[in-house]
C-alpha atoms as a PDB file:
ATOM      1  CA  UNK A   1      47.338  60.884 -92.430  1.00  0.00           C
ATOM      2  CA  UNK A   2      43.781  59.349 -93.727  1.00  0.00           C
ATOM      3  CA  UNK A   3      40.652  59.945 -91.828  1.00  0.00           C
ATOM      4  CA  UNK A   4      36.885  58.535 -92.231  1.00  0.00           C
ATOM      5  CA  UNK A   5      34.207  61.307 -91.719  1.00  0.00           C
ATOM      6  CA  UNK A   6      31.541  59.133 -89.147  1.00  0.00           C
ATOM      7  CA  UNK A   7      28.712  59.931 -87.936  1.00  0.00           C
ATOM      8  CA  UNK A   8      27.169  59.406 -84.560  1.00  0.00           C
ATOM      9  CA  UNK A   9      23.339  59.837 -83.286  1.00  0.00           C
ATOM     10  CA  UNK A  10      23.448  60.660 -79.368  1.00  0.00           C
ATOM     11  CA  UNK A  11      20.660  62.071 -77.075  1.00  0.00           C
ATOM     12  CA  UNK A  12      20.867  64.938 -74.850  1.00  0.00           C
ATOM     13  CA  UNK A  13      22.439  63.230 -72.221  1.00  0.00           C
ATOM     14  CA  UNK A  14      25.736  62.040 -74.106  1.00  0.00           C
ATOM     15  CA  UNK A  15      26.291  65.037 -76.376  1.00  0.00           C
ATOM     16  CA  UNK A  16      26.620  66.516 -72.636  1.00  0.00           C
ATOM     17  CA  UNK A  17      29.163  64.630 -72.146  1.00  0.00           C
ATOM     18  CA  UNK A  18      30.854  65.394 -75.070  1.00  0.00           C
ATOM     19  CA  UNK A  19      30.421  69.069 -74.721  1.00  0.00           C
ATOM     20  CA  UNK A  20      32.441  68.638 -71.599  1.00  0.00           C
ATOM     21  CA  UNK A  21      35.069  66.995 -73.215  1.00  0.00           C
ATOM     22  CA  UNK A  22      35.616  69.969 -75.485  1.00  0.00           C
ATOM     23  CA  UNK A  23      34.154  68.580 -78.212  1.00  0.00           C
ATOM     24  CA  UNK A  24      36.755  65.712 -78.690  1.00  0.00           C
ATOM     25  CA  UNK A  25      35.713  62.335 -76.943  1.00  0.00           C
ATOM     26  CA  UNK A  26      32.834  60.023 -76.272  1.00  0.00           C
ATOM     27  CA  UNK A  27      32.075  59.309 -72.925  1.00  0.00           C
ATOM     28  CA  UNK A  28      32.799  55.527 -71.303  1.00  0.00           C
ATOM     29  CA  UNK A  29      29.920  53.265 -72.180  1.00  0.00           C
ATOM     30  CA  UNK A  30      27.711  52.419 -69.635  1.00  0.00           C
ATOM     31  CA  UNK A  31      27.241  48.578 -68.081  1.00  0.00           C
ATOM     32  CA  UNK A  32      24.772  47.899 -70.862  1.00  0.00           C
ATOM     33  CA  UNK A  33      26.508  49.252 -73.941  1.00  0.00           C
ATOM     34  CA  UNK A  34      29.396  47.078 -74.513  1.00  0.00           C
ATOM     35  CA  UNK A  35      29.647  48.732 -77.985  1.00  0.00           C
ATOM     36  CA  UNK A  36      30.323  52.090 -79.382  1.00  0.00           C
ATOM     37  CA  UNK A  37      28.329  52.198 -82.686  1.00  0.00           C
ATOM     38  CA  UNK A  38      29.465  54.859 -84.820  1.00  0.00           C
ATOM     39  CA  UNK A  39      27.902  54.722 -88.565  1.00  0.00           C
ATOM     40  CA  UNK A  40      29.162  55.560 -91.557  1.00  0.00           C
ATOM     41  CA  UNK A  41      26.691  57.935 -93.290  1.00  0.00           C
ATOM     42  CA  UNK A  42      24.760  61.106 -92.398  1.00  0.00           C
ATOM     43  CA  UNK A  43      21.120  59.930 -93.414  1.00  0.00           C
ATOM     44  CA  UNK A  44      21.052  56.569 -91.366  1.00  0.00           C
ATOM     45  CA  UNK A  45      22.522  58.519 -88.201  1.00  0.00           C
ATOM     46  CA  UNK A  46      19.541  61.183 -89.374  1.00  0.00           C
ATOM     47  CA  UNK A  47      16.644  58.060 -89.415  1.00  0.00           C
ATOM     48  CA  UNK A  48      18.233  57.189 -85.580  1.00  0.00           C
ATOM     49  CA  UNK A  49      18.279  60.937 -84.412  1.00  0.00           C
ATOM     50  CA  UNK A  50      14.742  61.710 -85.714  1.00  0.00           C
ATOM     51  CA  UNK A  51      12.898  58.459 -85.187  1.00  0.00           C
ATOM     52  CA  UNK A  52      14.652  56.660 -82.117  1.00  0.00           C
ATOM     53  CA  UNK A  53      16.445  59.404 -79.905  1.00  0.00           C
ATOM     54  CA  UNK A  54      13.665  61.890 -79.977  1.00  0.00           C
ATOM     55  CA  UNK A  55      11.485  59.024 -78.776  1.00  0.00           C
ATOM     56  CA  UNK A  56      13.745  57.712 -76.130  1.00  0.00           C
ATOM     57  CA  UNK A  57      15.068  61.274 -74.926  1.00  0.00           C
ATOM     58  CA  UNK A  58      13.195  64.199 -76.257  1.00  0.00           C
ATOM     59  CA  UNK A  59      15.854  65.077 -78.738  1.00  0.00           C
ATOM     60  CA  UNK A  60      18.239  63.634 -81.526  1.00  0.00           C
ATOM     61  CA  UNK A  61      21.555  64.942 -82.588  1.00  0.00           C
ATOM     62  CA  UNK A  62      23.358  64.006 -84.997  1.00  0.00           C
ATOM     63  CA  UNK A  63      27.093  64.656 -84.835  1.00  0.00           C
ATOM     64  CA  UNK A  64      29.856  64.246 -87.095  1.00  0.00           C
ATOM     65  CA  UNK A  65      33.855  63.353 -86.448  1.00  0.00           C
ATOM     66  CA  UNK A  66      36.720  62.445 -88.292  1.00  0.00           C
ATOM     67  CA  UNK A  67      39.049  59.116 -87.134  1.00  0.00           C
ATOM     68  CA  UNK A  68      42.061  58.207 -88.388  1.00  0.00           C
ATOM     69  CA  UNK A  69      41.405  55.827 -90.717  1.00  0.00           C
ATOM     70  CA  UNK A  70      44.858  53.305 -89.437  1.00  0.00           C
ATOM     71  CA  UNK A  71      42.827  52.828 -86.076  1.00  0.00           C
ATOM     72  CA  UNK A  72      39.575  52.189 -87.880  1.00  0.00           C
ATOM     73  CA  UNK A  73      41.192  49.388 -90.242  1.00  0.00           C
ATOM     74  CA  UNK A  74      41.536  46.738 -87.459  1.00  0.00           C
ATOM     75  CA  UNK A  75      37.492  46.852 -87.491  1.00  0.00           C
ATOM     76  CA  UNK A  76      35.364  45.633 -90.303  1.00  0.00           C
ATOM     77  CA  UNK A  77      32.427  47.345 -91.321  1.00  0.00           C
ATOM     78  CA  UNK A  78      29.201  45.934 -90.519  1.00  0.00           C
ATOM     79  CA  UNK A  79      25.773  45.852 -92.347  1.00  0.00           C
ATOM     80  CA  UNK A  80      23.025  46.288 -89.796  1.00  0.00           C
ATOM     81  CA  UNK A  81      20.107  46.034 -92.067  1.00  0.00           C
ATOM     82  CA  UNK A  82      19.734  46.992 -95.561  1.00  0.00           C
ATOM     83  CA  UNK A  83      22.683  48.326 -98.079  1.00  0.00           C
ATOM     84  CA  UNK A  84      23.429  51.453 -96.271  1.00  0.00           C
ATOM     85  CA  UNK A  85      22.976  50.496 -92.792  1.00  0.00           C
ATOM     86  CA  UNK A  86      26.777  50.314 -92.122  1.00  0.00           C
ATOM     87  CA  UNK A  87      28.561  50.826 -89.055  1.00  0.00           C
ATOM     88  CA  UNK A  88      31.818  50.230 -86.947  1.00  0.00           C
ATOM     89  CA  UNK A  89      31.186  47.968 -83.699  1.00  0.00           C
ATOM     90  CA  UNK A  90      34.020  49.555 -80.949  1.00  0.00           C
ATOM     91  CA  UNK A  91      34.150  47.194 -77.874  1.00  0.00           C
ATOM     92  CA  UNK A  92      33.656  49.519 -75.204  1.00  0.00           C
ATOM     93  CA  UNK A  93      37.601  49.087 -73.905  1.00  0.00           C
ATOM     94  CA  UNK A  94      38.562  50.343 -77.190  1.00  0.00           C
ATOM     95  CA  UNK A  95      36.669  53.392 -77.079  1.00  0.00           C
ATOM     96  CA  UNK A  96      39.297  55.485 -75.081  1.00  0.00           C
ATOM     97  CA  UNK A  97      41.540  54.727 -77.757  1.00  0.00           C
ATOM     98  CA  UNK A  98      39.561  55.718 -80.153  1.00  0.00           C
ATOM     99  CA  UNK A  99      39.163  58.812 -78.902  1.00  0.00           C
ATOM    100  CA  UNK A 100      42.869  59.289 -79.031  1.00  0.00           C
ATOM    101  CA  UNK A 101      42.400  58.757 -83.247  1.00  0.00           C
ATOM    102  CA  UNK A 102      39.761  61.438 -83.484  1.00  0.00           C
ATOM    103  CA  UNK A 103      40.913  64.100 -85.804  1.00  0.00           C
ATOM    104  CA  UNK A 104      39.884  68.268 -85.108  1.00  0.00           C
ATOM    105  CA  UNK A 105      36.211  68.159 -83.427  1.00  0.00           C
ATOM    106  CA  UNK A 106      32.898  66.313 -83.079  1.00  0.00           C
ATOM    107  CA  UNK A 107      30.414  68.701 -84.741  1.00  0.00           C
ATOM    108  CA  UNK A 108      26.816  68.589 -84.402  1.00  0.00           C
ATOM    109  CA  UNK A 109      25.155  68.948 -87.671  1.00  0.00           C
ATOM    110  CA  UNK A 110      21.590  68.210 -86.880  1.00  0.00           C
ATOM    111  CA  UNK A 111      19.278  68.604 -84.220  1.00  0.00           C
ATOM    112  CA  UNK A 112      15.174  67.190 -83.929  1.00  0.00           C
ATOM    113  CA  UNK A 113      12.811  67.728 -81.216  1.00  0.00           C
END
């Protein structure tokens, strides 16, 4: 089995909901997030954390979680801005699936206030 390390910046809110879920699922997206956007390296999930969740929520955390990489090949990688902006787009529906493909636990590796 392959896996791709990801990386995820949540608020306080979500990584709530994660917590609850023992550390291995996202919650559902809400009505206004068709899209689960998981990225593909630490800093740019740091620069989201630090200068966009603390903002919008009072704190940043950025996680990291390992998905078998067979689920993740049916997406293609998208560039959201310059070289190292990349990240997966997950249509909400998908994301319970997805969740079903994580590998061990989602780990929190940074925290800003």
């Amino acid at each position: 089995m392959s896996t791709v390390t990801l990386w995820r910046p949540t608020g306080h809110a979500e990584l709530a909901l994660v917590e609850e879920s023992g550390w291995t699922a996202w919650p559902p997206r809400l009505a206004d997030q068709p899209i689960f956007y998981p990225v593909l390296n630490e800093d740019y999930a740091t620069r989201i954390a630090r200068d966009w969740n603390v903002k919008a929520s009072g704190a940043g955390y950025v996680t990291r979680f390992e998905v078998e990489k067979e689920f993740l090949d049916r997406y293609e990688v998208q560039q959201a801005g310059g070289q190292t902006i990349l990240e997966y787009w997950i249509p909400a529906e998908d994301l319970p699936e997805l969740n079903r493909n994580i590998v061990g636990k989602i780990a929190v590796v940074a925290e800003y206030r």
